[in-house]
Protein backbone atom coordinates (compact mmCIF):
# COMPACT_ATOMS: atom_id res chain seq x y z
CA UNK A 1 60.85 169.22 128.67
CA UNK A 2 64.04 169.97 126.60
CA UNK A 3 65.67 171.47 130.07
CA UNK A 4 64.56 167.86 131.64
CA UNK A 5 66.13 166.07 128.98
CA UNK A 6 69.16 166.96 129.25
CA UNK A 7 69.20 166.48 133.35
CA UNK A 8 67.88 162.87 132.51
CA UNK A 9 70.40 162.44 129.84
CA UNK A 10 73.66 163.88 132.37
CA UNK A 11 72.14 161.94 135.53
CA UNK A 12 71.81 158.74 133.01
CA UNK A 13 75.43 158.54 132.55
CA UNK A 14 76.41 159.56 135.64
CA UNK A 15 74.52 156.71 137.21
CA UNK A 16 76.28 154.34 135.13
CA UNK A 17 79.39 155.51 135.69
CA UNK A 18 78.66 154.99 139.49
CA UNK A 19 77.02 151.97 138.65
CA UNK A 20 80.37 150.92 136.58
CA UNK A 21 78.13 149.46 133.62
CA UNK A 22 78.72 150.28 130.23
CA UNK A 23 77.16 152.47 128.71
CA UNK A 24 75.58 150.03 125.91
CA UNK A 25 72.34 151.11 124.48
CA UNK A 26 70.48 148.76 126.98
CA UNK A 27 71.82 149.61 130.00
CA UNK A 28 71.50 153.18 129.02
CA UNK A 29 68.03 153.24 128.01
CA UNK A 30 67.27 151.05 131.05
CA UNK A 31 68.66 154.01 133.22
CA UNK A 32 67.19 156.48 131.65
CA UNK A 33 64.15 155.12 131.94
CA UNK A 34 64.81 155.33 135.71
CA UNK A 35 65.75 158.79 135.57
CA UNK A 36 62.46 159.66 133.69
CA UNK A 37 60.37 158.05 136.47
CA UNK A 38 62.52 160.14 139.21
CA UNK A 39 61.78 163.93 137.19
CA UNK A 40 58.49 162.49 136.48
CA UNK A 41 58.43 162.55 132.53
CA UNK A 42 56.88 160.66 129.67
CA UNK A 43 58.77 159.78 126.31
CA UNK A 44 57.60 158.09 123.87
CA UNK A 45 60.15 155.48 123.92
CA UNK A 46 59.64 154.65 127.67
CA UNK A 47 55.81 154.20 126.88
CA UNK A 48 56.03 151.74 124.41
CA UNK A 49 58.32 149.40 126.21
CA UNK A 50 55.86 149.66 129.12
CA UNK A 51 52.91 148.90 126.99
CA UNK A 52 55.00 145.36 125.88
CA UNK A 53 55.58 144.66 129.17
CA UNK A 54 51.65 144.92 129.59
CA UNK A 55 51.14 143.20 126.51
CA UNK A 56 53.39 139.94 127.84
CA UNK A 57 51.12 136.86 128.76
CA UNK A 58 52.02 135.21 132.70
CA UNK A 59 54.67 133.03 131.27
CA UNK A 60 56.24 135.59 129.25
CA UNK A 61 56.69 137.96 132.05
CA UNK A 62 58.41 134.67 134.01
CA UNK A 63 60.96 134.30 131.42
CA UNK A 64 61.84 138.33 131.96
CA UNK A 65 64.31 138.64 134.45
CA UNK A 66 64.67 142.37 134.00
CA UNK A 67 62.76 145.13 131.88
CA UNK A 68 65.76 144.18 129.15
CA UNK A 69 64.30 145.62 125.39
CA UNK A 70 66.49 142.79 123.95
CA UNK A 71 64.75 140.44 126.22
CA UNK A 72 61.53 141.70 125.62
CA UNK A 73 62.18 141.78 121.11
CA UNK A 74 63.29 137.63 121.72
CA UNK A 75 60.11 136.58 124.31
CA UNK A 76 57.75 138.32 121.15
CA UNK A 77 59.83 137.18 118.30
CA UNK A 78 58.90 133.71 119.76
CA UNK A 79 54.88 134.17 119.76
CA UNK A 80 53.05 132.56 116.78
CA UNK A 81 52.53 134.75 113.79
CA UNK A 82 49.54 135.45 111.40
CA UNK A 83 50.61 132.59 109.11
CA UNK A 84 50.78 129.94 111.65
CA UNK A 85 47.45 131.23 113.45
CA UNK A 86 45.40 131.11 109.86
CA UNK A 87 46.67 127.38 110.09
CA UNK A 88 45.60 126.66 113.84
CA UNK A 89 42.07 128.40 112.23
CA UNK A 90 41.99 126.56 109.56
CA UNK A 91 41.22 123.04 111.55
CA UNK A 92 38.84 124.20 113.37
CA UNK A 93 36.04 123.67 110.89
CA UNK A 94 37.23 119.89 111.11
CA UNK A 95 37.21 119.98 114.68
CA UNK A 96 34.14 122.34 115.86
CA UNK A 97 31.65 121.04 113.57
CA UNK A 98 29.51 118.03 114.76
CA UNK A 99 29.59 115.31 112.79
CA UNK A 100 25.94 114.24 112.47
CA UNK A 101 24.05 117.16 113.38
CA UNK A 102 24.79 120.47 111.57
CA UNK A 103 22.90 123.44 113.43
CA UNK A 104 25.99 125.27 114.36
CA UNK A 105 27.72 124.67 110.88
CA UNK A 106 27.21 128.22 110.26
CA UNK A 107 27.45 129.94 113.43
CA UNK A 108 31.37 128.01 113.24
CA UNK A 109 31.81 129.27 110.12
CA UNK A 110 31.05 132.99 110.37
CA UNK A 111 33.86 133.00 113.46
CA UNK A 112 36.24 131.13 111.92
CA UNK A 113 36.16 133.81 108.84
CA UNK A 114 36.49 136.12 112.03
CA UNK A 115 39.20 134.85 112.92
CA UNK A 116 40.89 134.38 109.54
CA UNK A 117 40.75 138.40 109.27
CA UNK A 118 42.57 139.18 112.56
CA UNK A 119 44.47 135.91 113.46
CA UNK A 120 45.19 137.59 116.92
CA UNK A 121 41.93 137.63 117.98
CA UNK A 122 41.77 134.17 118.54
CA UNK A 123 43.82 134.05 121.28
CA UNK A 124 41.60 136.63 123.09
CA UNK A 125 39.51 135.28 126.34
CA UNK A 126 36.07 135.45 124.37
CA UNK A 127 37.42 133.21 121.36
CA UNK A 128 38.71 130.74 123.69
CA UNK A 129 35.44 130.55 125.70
CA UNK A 130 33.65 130.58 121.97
CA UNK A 131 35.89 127.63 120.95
CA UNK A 132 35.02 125.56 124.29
CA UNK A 133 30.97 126.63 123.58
CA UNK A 134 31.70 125.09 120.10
CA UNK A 135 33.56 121.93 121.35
CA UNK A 136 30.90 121.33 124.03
CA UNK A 137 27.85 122.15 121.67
CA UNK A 138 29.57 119.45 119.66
CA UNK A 139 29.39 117.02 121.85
CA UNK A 140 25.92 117.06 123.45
CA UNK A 141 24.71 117.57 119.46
CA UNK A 142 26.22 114.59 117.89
CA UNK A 143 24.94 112.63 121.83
CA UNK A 144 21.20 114.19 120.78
CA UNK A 145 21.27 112.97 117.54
CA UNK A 146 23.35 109.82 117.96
CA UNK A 147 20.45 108.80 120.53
CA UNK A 148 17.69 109.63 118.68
CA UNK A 149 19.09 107.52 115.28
CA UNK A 150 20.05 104.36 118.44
CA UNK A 151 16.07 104.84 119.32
CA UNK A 152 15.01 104.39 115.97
CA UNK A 153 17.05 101.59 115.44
CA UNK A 154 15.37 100.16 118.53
CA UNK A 155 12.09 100.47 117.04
CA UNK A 156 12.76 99.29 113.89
CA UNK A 157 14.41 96.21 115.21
CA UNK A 158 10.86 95.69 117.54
CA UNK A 159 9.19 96.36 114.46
CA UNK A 160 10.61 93.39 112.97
CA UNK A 161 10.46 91.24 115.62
CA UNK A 162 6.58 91.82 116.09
CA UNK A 163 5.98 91.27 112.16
CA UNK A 164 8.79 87.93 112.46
CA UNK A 165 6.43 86.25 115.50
CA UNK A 166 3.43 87.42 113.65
CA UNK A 167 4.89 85.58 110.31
CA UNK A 168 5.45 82.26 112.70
CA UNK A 169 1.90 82.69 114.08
CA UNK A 170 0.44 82.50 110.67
CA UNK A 171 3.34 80.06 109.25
CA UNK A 172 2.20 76.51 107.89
CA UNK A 173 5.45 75.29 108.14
CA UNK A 174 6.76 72.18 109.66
CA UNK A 175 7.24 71.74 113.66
CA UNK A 176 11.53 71.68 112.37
CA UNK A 177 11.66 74.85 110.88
CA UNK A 178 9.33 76.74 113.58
CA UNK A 179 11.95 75.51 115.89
CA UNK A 180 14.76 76.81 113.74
CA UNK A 181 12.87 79.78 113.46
CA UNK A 182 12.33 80.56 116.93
CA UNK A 183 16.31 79.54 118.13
CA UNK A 184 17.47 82.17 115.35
CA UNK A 185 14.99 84.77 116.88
CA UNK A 186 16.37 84.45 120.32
CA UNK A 187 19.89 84.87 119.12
CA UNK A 188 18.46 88.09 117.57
CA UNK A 189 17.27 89.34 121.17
CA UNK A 190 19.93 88.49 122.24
CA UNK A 191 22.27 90.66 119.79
CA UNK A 192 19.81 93.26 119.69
CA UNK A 193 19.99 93.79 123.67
CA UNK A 194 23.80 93.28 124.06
CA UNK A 195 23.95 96.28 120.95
CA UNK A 196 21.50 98.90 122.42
CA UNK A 197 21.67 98.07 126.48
């Protein structure tokens, strides 16, 4: 490996010199990594700039115009840190949880603490499909119970119709204030029917 080294090291700076670039530490180690790939050897170096470039999301690798290290250090200095992903976290309680019904209260918990440990994670496939489970879980929980609380209020408000017609059935009050009565119940139809249909 030592004997390779120095080939890839000559044929590095020989290729730049044909190349007439500089020999700055980018366009070197970009070279070199060429010349590693042609006398098919591994270094250490080489592998971790190819496990970035694995590591870059679609748009990352769009803003790469070459396999620059510089390029590559200012593309992840840009990505969202730990701090600012515990914040992102730190709503979701706020906006996961349903607001009337609380069944997954817990289960929205225990991954938000999750997440809180390794920040990262959350911007893995199976949080994001998680989060939309949550958001959608949400949604048809709050409809369930928002329904079922609009049903009773239907029934209640029957209720009290029956018992008001029963209490004019068995009124002894004046023709008038039957009348009255009566005109005020029909507006309450009326109300009640424009509210719950």
């Amino acid at each position: 490996m030592n004997e390779n080294l120095k080939e890839i090291t000559k044929n590095t700076l020989e290729k730049l010199r044909q190349k007439n670039l500089p020999t700055t530490p980018e366009n070197y180690f970009l070279e070199f990594k060429e010349q590693a790939k042609i006398f098919n050897t591994e270094y250490s170096d080489v592998n971790i700039l190819n496990e970035a470039l694995k590591n870059l999301s679609n748009d990352e690798k769009k803003l790469l115009s070459s396999e620059s290290i510089f390029r590559i250090i200012s593309i992840l200095s840009k990505r969202a840190n730990n701090d600012e992903l515990r914040g992102l976290i730190g709503t979701f309680s706020e906006l996961l949880t349903p607001s009337v019904n609380f069944e997954l209260k817990e289960e929205i918990e225990d991954f938000i603490i999750e997440c809180l440990q390794n920040p990262l994670k959350v911007t893995s496939k199976e949080s994001i499909s998680k989060i939309k489970s949550f958001a959608k879980n949400r949604i048809e929980s709050d409809r369930r119970v928002l329904k079922e609380k609009t049903n009773d209020i239907i029934k209640l408000t029957s209720l009290m119709s029956r018992y008001y017609d029963k209490t004019l059935n068995d009124s002894n009050s004046s023709n008038e204030d039957i009348k009255k009565i009566k005109k005020d119940k029909r507006g309450f139809r009326v109300f009640r029917d424009l509210w719950f249909f």
